[in-house]
C-alpha atoms as a PDB file:
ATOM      1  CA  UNK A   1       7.418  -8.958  10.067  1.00  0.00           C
ATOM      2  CA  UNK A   2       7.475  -6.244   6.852  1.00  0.00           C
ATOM      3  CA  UNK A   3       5.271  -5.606   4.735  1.00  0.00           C
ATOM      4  CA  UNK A   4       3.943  -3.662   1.459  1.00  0.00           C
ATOM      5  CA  UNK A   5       0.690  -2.714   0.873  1.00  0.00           C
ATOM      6  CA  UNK A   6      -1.479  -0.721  -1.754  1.00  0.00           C
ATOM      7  CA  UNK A   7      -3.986   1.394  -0.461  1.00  0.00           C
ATOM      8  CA  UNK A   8      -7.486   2.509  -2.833  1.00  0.00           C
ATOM      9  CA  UNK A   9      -8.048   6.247  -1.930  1.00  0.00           C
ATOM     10  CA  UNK A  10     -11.474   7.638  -1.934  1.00  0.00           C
ATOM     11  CA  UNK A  11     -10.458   9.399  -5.138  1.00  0.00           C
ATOM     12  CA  UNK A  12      -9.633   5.584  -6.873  1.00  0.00           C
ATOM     13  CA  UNK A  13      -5.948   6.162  -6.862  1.00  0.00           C
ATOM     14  CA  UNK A  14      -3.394   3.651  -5.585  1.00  0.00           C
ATOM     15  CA  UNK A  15      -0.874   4.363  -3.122  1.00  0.00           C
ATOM     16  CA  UNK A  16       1.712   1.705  -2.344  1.00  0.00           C
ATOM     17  CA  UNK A  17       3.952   1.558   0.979  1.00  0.00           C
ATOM     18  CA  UNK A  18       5.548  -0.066   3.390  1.00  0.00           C
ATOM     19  CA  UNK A  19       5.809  -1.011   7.086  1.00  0.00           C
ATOM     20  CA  UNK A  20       6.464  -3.300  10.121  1.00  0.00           C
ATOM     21  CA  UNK A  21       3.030  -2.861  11.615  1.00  0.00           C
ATOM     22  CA  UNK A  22       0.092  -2.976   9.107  1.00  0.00           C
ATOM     23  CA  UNK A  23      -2.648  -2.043  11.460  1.00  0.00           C
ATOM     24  CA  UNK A  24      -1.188   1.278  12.634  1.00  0.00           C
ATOM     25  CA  UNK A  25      -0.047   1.920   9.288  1.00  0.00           C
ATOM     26  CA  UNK A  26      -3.473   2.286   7.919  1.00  0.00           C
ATOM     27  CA  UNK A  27      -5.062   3.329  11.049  1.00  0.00           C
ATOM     28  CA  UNK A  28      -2.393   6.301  10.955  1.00  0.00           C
ATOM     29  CA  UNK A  29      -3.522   6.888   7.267  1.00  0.00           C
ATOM     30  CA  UNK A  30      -7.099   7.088   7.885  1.00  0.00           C
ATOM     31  CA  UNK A  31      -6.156   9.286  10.932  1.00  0.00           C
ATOM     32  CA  UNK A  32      -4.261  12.022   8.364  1.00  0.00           C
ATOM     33  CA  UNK A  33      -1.074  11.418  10.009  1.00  0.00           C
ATOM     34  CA  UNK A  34       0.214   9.010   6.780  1.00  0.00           C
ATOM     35  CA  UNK A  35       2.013  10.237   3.770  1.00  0.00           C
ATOM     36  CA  UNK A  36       1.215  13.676   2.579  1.00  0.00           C
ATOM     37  CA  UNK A  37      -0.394  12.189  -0.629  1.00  0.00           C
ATOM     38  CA  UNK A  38      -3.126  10.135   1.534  1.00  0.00           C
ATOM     39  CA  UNK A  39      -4.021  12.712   3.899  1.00  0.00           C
ATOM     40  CA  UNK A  40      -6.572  14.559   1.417  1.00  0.00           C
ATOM     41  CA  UNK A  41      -7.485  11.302  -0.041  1.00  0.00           C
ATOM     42  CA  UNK A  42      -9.364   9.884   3.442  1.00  0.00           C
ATOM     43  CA  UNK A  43     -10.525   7.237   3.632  1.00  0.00           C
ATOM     44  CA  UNK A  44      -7.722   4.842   2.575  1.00  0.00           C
ATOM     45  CA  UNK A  45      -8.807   0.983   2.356  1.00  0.00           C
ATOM     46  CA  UNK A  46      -5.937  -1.550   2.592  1.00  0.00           C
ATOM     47  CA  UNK A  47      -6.092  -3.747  -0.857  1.00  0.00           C
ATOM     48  CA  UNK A  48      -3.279  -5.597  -1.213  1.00  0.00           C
ATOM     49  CA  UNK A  49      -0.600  -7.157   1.130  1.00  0.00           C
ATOM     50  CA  UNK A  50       2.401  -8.934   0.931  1.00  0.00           C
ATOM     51  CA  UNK A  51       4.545 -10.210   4.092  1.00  0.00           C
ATOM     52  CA  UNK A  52       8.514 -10.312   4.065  1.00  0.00           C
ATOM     53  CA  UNK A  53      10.876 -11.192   6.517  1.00  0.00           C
ATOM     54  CA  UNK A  54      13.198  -8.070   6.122  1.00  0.00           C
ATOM     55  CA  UNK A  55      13.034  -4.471   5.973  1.00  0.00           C
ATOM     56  CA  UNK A  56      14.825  -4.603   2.733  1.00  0.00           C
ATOM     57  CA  UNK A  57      12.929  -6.729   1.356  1.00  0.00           C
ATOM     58  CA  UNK A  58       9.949  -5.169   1.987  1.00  0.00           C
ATOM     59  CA  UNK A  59      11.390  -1.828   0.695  1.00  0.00           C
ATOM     60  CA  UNK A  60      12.726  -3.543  -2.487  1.00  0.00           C
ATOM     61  CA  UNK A  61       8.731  -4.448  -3.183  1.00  0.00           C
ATOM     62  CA  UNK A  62       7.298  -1.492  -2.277  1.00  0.00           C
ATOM     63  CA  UNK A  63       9.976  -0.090  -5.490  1.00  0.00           C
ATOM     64  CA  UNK A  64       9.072  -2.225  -7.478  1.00  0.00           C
ATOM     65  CA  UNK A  65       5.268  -1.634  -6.908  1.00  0.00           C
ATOM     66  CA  UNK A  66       5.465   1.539  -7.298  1.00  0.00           C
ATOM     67  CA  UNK A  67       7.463   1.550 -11.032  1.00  0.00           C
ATOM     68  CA  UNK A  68       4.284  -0.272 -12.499  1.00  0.00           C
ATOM     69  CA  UNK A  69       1.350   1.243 -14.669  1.00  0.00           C
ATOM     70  CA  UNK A  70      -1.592   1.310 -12.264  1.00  0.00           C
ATOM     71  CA  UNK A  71      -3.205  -1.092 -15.151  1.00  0.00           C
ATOM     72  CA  UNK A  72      -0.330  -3.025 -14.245  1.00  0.00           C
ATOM     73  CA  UNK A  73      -0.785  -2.669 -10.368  1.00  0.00           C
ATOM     74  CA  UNK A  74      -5.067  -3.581 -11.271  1.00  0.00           C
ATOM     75  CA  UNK A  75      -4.241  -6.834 -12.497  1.00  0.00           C
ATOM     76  CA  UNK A  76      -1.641  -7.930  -9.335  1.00  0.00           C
ATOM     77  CA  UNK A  77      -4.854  -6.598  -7.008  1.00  0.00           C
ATOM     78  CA  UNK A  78      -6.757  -8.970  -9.435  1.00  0.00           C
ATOM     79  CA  UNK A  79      -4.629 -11.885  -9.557  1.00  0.00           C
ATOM     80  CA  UNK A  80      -4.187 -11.824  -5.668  1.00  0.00           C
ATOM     81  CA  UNK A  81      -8.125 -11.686  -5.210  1.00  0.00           C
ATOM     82  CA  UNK A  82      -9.097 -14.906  -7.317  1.00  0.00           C
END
């Protein structure tokens, strides 16, 4: 399984990837060893998931995720949380 996730830094900010294995992902992140703009933003908490069947699909999301206004990417945390 894929998937793409949004992250909430320590700092507030959002940061949005993706990968086949969620747990490590995150674990790697709160480890330093994630993307360069997480590694001085420790600790990471995992706040949003979705689950596709494909790389491509998942990469496609994580895109798409990423081209919103972080009021934009607030209110898809928001609607996935009621």
């Amino acid at each position: 399984m894929n998937y793409t996730y949004i992250l909430r830094c320590e700092d507030g900010t959002l940061y949005t990837g993706w990968t086949n294995n969620l747990e490590k992902r995150v674990a790697d992140h709160n480890a330093g060893k994630g993307a360069k703009y997480t590694r001085t933003r420790r600790p990471v908490e995992l706040v949003y998931v979705e689950e596709f069947p494909t790389k491509e699909e998942a990469m496609s999301r994580e895109y798409a995720i990423k081209r919103l206004k972080r009021t934009d990417k607030l209110k898809l945390l928001q609607a996935r949380n009621t």
